[in-house]
PDB file of N, CA and C in Angstrom:
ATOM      1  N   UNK A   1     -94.621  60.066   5.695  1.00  0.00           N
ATOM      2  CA  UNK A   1     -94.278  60.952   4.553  1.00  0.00           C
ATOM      3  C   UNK A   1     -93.062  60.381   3.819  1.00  0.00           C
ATOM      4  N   UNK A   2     -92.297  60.070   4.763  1.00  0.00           N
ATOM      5  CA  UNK A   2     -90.971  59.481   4.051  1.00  0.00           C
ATOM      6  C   UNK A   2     -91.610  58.052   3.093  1.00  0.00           C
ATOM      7  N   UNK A   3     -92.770  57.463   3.095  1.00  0.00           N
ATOM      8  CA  UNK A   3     -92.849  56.436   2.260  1.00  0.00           C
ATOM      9  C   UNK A   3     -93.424  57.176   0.760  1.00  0.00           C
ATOM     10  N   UNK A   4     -93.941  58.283   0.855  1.00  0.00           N
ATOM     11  CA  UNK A   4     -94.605  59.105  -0.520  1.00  0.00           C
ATOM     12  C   UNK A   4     -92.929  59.373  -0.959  1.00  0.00           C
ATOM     13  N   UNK A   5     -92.522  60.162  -0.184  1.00  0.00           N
ATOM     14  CA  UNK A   5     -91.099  60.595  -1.317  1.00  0.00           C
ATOM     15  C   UNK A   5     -90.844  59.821  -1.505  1.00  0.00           C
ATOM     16  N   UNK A   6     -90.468  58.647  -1.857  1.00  0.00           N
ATOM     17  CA  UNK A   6     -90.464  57.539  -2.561  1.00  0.00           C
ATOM     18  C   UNK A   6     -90.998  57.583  -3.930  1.00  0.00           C
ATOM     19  N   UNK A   7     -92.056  58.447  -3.903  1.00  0.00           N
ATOM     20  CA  UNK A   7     -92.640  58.843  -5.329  1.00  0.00           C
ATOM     21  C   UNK A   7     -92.398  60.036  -6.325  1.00  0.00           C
ATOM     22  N   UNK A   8     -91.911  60.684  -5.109  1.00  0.00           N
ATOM     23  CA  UNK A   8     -91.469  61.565  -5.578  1.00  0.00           C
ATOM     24  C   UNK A   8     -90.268  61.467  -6.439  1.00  0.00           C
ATOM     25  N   UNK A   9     -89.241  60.594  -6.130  1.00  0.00           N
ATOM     26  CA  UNK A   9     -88.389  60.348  -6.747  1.00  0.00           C
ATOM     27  C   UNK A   9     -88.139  59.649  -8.279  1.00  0.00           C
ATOM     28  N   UNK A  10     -89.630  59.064  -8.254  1.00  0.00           N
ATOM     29  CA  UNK A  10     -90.050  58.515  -9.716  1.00  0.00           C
ATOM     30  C   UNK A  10     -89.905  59.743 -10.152  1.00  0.00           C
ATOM     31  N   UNK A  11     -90.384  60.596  -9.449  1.00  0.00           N
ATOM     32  CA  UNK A  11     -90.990  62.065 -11.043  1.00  0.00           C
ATOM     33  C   UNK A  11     -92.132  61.996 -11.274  1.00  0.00           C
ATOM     34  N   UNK A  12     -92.962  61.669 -10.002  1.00  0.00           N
ATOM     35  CA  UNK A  12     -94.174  61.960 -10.454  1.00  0.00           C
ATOM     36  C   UNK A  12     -95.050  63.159  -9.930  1.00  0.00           C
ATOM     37  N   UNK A  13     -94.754  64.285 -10.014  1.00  0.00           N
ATOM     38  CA  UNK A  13     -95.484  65.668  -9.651  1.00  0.00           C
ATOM     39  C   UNK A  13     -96.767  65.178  -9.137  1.00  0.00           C
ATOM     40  N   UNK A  14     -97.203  64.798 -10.150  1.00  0.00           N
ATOM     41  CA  UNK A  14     -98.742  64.906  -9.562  1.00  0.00           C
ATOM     42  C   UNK A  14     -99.097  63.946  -8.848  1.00  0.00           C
ATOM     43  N   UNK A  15     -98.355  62.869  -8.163  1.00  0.00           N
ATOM     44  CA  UNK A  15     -99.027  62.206  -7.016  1.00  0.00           C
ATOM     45  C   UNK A  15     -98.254  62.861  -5.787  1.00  0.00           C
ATOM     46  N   UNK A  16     -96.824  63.365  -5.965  1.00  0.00           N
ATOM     47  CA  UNK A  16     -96.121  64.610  -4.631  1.00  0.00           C
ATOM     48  C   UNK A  16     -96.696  65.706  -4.428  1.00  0.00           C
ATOM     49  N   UNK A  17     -97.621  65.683  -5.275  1.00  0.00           N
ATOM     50  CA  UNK A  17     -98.262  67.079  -4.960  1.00  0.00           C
ATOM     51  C   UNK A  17     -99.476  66.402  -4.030  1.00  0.00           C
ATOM     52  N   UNK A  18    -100.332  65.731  -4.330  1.00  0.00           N
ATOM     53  CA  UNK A  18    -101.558  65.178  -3.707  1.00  0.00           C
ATOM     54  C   UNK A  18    -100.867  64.789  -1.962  1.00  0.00           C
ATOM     55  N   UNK A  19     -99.451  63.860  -2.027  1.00  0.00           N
ATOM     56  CA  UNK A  19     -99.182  63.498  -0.961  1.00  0.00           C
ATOM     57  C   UNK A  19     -98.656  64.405   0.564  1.00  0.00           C
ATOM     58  N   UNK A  20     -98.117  65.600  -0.270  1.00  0.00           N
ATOM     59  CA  UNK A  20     -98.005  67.043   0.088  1.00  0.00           C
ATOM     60  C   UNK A  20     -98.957  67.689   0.846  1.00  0.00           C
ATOM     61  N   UNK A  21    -100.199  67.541   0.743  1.00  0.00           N
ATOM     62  CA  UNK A  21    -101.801  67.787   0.253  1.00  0.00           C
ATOM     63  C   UNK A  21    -102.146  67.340   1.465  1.00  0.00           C
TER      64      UNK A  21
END
């Protein structure tokens, strides 16, 4: 999980949401 927040930090909602998921 810690490698998705990584994306999260871009700002990308809609792939933190899927990775969330």
């Amino acid at each position: 999980m810690r490698g998705h927040q990584v994306r999260l930090e871009g700002g990308d909602a809609s792939s933190d949401s899927y990775c969330y998921a």
